[in-house]
PDB file of N, CA and C in Angstrom:
ATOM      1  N   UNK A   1      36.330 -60.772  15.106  1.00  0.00           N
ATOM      2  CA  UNK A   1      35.056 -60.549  15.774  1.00  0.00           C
ATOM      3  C   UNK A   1      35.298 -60.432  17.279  1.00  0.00           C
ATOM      4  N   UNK A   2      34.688 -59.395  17.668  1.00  0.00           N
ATOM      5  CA  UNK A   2      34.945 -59.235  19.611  1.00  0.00           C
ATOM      6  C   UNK A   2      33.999 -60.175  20.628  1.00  0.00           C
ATOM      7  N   UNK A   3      34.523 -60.712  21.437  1.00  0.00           N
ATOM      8  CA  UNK A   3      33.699 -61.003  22.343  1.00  0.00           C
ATOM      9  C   UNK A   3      32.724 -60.810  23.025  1.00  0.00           C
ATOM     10  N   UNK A   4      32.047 -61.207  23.711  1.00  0.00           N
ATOM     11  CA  UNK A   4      30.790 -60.479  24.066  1.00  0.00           C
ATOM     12  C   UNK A   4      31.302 -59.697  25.496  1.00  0.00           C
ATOM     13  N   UNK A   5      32.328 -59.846  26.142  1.00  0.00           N
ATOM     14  CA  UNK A   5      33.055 -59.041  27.331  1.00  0.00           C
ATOM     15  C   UNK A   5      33.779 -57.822  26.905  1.00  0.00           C
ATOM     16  N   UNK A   6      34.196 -58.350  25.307  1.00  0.00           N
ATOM     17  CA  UNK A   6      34.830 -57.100  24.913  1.00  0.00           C
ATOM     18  C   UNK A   6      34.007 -55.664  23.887  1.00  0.00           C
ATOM     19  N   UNK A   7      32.470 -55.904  24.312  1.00  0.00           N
ATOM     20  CA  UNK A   7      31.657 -55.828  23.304  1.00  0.00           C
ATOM     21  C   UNK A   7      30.883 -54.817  24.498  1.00  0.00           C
ATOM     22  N   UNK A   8      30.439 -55.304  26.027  1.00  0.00           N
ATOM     23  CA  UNK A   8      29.760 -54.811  26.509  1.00  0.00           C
ATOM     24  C   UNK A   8      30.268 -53.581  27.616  1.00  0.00           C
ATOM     25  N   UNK A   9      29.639 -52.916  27.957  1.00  0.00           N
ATOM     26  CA  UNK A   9      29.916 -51.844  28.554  1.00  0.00           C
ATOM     27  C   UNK A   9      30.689 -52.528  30.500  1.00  0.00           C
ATOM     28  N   UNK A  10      29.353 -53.513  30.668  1.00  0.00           N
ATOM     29  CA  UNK A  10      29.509 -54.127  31.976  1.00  0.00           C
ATOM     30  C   UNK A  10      30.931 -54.274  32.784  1.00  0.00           C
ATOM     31  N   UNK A  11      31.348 -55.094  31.651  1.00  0.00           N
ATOM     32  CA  UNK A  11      32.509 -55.470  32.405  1.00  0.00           C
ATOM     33  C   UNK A  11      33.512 -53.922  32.341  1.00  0.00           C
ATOM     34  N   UNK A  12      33.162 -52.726  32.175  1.00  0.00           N
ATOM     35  CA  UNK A  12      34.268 -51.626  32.319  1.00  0.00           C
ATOM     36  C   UNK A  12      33.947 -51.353  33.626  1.00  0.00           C
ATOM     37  N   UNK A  13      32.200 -51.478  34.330  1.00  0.00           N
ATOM     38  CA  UNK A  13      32.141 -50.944  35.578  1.00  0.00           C
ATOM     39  C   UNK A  13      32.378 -51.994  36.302  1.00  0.00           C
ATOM     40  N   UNK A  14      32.917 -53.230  36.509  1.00  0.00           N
ATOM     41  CA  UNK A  14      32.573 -53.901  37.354  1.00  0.00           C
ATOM     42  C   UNK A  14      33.482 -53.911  38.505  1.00  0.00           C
ATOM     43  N   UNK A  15      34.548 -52.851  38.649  1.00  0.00           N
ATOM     44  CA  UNK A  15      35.716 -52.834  39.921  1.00  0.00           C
ATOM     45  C   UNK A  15      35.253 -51.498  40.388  1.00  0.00           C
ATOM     46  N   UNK A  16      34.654 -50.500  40.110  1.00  0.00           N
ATOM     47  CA  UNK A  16      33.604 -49.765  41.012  1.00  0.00           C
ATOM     48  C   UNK A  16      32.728 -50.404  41.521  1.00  0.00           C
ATOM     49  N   UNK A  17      31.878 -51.435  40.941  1.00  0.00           N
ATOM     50  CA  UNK A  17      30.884 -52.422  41.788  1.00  0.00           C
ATOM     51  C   UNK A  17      31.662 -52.665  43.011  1.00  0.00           C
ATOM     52  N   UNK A  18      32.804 -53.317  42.586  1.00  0.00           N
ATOM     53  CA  UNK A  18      33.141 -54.610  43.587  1.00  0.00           C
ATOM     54  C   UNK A  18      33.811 -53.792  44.877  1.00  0.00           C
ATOM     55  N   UNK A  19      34.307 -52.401  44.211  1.00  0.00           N
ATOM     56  CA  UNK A  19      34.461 -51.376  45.217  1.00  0.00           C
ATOM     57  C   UNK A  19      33.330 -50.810  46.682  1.00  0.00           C
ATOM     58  N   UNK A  20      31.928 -50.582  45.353  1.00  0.00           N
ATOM     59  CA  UNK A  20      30.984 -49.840  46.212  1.00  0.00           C
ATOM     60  C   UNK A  20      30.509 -51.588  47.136  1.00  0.00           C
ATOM     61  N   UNK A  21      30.437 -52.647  46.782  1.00  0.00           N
ATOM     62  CA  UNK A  21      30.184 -53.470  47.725  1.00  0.00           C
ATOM     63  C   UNK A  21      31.117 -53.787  48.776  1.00  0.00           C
ATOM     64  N   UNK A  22      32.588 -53.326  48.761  1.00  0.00           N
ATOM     65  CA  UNK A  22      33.790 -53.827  49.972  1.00  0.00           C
ATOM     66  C   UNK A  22      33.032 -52.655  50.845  1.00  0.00           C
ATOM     67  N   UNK A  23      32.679 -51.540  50.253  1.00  0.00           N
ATOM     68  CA  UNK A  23      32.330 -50.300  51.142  1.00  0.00           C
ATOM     69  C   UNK A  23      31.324 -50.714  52.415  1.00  0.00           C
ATOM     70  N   UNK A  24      29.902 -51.346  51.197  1.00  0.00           N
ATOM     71  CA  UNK A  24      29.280 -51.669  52.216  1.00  0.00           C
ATOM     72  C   UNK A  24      29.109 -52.486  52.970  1.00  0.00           C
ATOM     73  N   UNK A  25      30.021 -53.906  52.350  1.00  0.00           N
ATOM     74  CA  UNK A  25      30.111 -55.059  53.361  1.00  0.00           C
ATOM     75  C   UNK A  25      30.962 -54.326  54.633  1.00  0.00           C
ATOM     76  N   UNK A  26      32.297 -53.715  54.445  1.00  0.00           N
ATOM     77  CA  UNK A  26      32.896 -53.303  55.870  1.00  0.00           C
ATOM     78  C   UNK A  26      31.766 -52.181  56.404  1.00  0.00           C
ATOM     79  N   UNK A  27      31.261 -51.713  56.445  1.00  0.00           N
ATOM     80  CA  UNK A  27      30.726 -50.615  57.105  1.00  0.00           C
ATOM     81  C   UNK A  27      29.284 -51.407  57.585  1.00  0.00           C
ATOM     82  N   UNK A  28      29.059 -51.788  57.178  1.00  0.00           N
ATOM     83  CA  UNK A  28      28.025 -53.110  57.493  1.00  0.00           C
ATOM     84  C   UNK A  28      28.173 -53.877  58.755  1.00  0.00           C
ATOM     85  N   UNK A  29      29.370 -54.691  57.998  1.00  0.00           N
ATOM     86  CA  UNK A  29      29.942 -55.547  58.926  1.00  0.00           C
ATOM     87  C   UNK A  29      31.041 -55.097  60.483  1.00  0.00           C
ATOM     88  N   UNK A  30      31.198 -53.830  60.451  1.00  0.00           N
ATOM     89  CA  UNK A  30      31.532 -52.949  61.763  1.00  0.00           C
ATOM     90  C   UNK A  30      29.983 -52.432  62.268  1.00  0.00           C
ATOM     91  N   UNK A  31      29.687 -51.903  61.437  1.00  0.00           N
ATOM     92  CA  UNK A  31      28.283 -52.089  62.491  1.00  0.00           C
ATOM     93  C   UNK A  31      27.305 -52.638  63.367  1.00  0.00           C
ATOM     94  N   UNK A  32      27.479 -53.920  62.750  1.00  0.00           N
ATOM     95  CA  UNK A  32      26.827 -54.884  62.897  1.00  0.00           C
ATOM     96  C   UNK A  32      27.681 -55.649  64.515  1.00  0.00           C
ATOM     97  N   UNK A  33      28.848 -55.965  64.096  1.00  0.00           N
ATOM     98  CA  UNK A  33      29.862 -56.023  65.186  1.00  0.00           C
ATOM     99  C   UNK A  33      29.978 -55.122  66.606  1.00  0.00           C
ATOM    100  N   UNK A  34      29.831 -53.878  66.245  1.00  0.00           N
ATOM    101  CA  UNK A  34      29.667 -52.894  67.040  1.00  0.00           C
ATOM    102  C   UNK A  34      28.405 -52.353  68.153  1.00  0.00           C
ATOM    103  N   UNK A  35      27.498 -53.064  67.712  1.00  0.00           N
ATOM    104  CA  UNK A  35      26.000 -53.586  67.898  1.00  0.00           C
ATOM    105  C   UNK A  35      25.861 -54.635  68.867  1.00  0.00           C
ATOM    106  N   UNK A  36      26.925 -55.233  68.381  1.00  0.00           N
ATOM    107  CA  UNK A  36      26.764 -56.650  68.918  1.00  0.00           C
ATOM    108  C   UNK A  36      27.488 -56.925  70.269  1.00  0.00           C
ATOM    109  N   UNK A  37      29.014 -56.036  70.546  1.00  0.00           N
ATOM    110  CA  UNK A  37      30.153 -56.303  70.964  1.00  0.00           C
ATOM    111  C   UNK A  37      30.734 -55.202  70.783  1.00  0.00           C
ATOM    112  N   UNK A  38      31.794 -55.344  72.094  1.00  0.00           N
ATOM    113  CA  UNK A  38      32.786 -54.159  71.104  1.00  0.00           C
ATOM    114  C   UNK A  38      33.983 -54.932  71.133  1.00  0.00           C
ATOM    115  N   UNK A  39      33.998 -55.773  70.220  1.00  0.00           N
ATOM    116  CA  UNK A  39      35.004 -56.390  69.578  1.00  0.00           C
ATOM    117  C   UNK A  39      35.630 -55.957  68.238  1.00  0.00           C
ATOM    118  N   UNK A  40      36.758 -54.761  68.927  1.00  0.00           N
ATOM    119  CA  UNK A  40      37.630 -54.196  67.721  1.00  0.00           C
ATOM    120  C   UNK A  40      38.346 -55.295  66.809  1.00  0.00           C
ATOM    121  N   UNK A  41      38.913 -56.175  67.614  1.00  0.00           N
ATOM    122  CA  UNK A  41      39.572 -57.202  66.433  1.00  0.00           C
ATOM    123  C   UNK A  41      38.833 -57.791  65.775  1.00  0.00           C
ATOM    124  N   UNK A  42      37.539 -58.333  66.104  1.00  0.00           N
ATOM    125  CA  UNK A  42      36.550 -59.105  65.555  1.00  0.00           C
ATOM    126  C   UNK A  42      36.007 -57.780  64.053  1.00  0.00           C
ATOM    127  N   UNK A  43      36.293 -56.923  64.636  1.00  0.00           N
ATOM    128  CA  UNK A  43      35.555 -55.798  63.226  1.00  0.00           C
ATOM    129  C   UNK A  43      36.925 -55.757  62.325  1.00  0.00           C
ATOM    130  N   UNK A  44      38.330 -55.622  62.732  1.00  0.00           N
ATOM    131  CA  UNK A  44      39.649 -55.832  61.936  1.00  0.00           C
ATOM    132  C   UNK A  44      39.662 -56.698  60.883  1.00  0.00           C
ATOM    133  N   UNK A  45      39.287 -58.073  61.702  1.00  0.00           N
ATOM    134  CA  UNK A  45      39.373 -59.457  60.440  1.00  0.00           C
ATOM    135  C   UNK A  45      38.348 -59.306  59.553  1.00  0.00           C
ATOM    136  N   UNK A  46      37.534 -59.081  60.043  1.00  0.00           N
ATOM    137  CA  UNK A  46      36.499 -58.815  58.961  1.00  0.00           C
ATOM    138  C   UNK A  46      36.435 -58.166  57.950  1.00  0.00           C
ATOM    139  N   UNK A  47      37.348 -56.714  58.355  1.00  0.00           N
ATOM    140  CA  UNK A  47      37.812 -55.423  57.148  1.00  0.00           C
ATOM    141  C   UNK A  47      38.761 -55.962  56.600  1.00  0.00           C
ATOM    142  N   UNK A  48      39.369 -56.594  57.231  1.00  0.00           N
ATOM    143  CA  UNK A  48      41.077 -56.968  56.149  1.00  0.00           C
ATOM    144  C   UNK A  48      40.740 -58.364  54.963  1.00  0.00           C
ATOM    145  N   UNK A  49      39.425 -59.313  55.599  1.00  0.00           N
ATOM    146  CA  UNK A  49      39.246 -60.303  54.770  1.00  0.00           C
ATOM    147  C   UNK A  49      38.656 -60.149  53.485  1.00  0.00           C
ATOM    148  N   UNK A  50      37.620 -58.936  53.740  1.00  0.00           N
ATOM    149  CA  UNK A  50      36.619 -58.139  52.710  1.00  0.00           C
ATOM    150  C   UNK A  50      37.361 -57.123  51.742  1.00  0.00           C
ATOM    151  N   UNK A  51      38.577 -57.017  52.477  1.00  0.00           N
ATOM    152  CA  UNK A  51      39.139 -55.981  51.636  1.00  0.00           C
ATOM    153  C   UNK A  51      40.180 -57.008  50.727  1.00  0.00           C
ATOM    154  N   UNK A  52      40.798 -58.156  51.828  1.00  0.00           N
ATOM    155  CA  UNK A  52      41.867 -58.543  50.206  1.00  0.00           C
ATOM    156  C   UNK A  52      40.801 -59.372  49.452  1.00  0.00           C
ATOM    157  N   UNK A  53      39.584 -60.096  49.530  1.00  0.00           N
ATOM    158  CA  UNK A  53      39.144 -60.513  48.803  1.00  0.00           C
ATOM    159  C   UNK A  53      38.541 -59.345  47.423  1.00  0.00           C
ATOM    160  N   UNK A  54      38.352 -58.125  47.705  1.00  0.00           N
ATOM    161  CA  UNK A  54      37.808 -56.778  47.021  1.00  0.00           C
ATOM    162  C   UNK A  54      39.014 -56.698  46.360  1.00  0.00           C
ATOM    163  N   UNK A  55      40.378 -56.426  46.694  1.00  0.00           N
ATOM    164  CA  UNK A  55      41.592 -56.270  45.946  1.00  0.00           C
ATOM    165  C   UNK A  55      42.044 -57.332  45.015  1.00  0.00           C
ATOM    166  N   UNK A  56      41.981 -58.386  45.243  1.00  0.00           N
ATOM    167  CA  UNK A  56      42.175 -59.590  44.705  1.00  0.00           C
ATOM    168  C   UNK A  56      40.854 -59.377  43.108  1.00  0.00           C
ATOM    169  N   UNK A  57      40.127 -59.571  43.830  1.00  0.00           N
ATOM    170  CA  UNK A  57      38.849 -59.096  42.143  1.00  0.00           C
ATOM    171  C   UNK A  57      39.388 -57.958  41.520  1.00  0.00           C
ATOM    172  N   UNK A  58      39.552 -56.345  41.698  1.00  0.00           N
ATOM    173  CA  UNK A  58      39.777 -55.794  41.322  1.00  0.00           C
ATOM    174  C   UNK A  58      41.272 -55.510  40.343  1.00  0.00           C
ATOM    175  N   UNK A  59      42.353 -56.769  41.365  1.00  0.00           N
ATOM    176  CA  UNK A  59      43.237 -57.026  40.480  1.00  0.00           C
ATOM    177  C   UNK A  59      43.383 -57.707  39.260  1.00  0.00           C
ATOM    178  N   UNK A  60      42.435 -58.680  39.513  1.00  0.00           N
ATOM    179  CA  UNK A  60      41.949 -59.803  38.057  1.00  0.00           C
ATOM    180  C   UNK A  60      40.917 -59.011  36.884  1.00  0.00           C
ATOM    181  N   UNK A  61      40.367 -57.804  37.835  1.00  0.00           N
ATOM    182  CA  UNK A  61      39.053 -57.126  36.534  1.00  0.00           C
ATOM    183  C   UNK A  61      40.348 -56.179  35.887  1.00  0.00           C
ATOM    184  N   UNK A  62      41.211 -55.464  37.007  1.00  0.00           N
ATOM    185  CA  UNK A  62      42.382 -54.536  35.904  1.00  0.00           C
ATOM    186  C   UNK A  62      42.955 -55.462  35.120  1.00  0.00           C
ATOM    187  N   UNK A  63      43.513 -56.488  35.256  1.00  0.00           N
ATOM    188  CA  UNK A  63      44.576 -57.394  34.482  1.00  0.00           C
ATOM    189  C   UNK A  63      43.496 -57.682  32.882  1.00  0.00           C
ATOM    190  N   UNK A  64      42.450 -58.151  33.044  1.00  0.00           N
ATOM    191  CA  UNK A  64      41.864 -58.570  31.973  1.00  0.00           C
ATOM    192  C   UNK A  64      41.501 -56.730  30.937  1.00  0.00           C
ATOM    193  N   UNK A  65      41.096 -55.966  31.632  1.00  0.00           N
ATOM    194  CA  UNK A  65      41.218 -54.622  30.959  1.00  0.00           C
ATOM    195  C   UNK A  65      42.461 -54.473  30.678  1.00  0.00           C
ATOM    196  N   UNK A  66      43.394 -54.349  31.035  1.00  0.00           N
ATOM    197  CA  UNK A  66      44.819 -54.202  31.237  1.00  0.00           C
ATOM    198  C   UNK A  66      44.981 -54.993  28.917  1.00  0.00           C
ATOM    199  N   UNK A  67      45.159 -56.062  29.471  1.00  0.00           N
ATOM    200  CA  UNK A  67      44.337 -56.803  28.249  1.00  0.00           C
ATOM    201  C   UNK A  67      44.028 -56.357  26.959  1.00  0.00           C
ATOM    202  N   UNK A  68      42.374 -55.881  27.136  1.00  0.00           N
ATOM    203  CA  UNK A  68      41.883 -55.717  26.226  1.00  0.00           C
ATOM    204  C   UNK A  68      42.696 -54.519  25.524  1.00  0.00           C
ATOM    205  N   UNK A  69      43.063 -53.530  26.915  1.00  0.00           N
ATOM    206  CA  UNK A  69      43.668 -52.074  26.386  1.00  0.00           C
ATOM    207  C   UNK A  69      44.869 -52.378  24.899  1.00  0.00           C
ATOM    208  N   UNK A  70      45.808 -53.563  25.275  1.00  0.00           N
ATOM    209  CA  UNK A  70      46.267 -53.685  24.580  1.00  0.00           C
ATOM    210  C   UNK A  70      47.318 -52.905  23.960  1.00  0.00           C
ATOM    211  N   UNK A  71      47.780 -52.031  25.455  1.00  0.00           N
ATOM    212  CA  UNK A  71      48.904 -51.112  25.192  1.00  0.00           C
ATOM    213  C   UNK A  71      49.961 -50.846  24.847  1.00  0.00           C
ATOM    214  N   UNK A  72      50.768 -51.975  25.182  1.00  0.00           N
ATOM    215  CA  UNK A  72      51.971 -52.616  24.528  1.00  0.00           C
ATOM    216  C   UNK A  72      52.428 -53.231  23.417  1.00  0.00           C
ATOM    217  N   UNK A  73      50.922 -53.478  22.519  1.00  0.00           N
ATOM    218  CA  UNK A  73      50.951 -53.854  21.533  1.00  0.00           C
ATOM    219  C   UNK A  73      51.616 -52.703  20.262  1.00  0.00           C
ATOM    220  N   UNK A  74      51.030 -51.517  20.143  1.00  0.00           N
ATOM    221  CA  UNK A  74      51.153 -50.438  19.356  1.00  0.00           C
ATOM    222  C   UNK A  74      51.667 -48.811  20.351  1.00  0.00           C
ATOM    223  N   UNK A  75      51.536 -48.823  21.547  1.00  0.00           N
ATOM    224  CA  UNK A  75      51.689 -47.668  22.567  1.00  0.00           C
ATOM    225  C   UNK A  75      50.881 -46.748  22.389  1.00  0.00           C
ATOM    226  N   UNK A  76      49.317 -47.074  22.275  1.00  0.00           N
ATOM    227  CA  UNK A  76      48.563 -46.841  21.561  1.00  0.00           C
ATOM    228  C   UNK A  76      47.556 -45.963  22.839  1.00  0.00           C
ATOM    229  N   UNK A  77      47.331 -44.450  22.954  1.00  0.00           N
ATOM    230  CA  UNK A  77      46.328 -44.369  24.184  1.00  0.00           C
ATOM    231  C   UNK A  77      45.403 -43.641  23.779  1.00  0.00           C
ATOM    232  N   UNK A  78      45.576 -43.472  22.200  1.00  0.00           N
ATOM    233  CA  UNK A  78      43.748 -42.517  21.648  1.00  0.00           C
ATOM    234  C   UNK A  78      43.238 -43.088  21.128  1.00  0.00           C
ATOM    235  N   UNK A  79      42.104 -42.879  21.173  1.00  0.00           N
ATOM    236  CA  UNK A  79      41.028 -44.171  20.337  1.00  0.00           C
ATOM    237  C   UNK A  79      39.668 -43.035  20.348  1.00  0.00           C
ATOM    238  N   UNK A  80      40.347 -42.274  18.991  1.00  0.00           N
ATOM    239  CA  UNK A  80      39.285 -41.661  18.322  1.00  0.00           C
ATOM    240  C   UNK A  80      38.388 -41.729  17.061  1.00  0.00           C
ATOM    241  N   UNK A  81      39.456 -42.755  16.545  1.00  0.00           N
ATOM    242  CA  UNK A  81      38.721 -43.002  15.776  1.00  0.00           C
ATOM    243  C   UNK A  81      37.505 -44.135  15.836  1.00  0.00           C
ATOM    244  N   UNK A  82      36.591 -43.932  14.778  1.00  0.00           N
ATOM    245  CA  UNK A  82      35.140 -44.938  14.786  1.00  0.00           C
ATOM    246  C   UNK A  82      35.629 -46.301  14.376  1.00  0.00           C
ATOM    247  N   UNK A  83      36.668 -46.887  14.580  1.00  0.00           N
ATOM    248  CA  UNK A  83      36.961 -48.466  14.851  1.00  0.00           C
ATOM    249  C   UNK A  83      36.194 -49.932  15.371  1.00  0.00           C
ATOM    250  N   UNK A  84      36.259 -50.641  15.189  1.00  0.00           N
ATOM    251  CA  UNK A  84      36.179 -51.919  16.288  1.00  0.00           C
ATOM    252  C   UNK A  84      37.113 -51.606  17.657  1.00  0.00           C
ATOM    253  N   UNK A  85      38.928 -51.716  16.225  1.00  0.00           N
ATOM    254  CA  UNK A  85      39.773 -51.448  17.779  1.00  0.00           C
ATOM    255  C   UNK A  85      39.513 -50.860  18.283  1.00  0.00           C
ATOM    256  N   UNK A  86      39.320 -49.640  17.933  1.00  0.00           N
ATOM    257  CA  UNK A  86      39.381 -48.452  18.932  1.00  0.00           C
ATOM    258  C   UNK A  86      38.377 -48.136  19.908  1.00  0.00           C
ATOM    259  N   UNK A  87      37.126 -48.810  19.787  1.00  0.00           N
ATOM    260  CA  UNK A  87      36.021 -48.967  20.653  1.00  0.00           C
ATOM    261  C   UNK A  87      36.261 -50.311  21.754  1.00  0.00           C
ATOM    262  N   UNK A  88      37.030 -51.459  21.313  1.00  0.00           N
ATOM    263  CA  UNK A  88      37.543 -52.481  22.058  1.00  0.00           C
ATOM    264  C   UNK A  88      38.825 -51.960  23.371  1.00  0.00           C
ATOM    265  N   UNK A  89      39.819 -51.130  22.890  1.00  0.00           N
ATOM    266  CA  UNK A  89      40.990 -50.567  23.188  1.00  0.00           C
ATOM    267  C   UNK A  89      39.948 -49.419  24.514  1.00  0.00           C
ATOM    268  N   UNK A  90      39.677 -48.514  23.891  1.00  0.00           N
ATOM    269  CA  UNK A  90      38.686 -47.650  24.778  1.00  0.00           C
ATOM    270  C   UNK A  90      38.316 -48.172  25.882  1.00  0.00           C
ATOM    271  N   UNK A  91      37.204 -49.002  25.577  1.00  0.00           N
ATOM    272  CA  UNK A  91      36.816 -49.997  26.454  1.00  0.00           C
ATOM    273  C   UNK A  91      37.783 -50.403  28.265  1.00  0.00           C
ATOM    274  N   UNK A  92      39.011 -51.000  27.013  1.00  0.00           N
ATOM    275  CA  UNK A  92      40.047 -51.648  27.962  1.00  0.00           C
ATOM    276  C   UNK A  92      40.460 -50.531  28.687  1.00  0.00           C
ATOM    277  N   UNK A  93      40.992 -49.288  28.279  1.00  0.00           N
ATOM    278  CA  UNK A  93      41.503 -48.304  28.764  1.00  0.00           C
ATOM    279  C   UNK A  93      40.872 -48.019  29.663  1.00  0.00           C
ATOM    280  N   UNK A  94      39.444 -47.641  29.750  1.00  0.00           N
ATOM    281  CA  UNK A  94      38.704 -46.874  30.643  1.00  0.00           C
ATOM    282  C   UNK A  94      38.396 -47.962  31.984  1.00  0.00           C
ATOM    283  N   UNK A  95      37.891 -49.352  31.169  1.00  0.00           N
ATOM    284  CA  UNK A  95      38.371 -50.256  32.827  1.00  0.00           C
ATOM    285  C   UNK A  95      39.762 -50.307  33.401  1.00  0.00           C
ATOM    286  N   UNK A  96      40.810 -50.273  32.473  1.00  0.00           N
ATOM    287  CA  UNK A  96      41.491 -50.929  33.478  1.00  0.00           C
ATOM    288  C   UNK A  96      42.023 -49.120  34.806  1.00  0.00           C
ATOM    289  N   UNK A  97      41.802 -47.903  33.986  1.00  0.00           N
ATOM    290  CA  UNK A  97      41.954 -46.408  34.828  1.00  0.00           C
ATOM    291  C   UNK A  97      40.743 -46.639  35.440  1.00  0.00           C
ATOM    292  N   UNK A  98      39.841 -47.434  35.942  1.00  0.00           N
ATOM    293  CA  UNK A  98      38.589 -47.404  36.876  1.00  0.00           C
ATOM    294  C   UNK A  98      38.956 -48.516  37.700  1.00  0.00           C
ATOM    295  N   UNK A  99      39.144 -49.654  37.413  1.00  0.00           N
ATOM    296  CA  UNK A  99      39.937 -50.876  38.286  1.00  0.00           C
ATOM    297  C   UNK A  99      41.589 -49.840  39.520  1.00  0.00           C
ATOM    298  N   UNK A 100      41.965 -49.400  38.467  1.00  0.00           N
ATOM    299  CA  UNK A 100      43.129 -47.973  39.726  1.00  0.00           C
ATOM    300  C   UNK A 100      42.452 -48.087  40.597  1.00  0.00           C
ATOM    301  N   UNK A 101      41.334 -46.409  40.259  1.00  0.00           N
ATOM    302  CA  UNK A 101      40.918 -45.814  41.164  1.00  0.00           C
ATOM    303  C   UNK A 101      39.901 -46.418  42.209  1.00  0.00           C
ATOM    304  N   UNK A 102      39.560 -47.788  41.864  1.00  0.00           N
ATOM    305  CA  UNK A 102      38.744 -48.631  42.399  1.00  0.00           C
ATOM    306  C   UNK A 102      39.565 -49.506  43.590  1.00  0.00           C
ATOM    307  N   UNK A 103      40.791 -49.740  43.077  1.00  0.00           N
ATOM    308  CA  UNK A 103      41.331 -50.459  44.187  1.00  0.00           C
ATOM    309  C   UNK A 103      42.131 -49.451  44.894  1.00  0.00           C
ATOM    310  N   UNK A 104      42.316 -47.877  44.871  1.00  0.00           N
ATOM    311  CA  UNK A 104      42.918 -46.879  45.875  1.00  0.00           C
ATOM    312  C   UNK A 104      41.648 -46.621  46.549  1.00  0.00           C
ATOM    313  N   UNK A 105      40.247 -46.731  46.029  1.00  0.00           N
ATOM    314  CA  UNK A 105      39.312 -46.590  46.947  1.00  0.00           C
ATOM    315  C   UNK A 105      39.119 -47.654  48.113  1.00  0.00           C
ATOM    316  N   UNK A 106      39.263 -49.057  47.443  1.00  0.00           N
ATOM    317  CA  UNK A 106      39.334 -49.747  48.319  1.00  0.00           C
ATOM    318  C   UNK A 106      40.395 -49.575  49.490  1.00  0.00           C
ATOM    319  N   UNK A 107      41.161 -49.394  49.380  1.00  0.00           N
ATOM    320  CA  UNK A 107      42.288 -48.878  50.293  1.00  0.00           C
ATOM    321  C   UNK A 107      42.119 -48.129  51.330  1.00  0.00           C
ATOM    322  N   UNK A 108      41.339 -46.789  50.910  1.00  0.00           N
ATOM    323  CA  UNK A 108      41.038 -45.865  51.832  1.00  0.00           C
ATOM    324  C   UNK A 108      39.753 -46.354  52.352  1.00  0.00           C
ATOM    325  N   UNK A 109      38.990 -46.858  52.092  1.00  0.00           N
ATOM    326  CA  UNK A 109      37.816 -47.453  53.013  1.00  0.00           C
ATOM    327  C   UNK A 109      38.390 -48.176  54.062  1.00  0.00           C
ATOM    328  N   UNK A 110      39.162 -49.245  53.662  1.00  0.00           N
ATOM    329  CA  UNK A 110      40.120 -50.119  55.046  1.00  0.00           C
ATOM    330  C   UNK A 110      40.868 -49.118  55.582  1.00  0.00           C
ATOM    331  N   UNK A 111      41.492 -48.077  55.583  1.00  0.00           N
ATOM    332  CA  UNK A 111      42.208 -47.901  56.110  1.00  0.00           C
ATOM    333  C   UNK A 111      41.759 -47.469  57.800  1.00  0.00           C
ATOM    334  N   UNK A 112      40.544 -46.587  58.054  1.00  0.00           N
ATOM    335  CA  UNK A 112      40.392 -46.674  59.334  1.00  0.00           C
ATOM    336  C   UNK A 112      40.165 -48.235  60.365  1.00  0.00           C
ATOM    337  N   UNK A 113      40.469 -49.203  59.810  1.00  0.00           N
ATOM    338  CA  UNK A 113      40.455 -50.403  60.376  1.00  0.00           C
ATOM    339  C   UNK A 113      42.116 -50.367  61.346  1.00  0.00           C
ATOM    340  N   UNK A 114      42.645 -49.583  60.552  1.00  0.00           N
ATOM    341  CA  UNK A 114      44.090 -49.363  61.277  1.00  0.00           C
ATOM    342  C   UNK A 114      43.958 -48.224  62.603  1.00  0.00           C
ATOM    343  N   UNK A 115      43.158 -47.675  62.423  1.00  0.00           N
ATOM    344  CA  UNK A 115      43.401 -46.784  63.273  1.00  0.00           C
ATOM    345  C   UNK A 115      41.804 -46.648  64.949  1.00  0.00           C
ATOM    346  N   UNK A 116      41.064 -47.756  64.448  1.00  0.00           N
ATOM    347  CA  UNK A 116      39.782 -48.427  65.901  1.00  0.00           C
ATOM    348  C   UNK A 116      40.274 -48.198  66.454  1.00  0.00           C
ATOM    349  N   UNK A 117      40.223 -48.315  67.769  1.00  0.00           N
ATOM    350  CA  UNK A 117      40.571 -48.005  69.256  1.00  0.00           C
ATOM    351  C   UNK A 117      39.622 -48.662  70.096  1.00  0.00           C
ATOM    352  N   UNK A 118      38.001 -48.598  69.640  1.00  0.00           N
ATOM    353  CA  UNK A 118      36.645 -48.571  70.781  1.00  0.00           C
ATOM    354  C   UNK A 118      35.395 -48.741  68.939  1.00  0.00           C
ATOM    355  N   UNK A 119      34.695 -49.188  70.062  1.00  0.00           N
ATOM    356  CA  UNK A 119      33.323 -48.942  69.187  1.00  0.00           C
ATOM    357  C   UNK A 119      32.550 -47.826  69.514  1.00  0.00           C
ATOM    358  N   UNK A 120      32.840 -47.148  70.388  1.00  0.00           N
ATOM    359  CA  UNK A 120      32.366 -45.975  70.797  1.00  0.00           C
ATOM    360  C   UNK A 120      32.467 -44.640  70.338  1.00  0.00           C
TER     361      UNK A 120
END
């Protein structure tokens, strides 16, 4: 019998969530800074803290998809058929290829934190 994590759709989106929120906490939180001050380092710590805490989740939501995918078990990457597994496996697959592209997004959102100069 599957779990109720391995059952629901939720947990496949939840490292795009945690993505689209690093987005808007840094862009937020440089604004807000920028508003305030032009304190480039003060907007830095802020992007780098928001971002490994965003990477850090996104690494624990891939690992548990990672998981469910269950790839190593059989080397298994189609899941066409009308299964349990194969709807469980699916599942895993499609979070843990969205947890990726979720934490290379995160990446490129921080990355102009490297390259401030001015708030201007």
């Amino acid at each position: 019998m599957l779990g109720r994590r391995e059952e629901s759709l939720w947990h496949m989106i939840a490292a795009p969530t945690v993505w689209a929120l690093h987005f808007c906490l840094c862009y937020g939180w440089t604004a807000s800074v920028c508003a305030r001050t032009d304190d480039v380092t003060a907007a830095r710590v802020g992007i780098a803290l928001v971002s490994a805490a965003a990477l850090v989740a996104i690494a624990v939501i891939g690992w548990r998809a990672w998981r469910q995918w269950d790839y190593l078990d059989d080397f298994d990457y189609e899941h066409d058929r009308p299964t349990v597994e194969d709807r469980r496996e699916f599942l895993g697959h499609a979070g843990w290829l969205l947890a990726l592209v979720s934490g290379i997004g995160t990446l490129f959102v921080a990355s102009p934190a490297l390259f401030i100069e001015s708030c201007l």
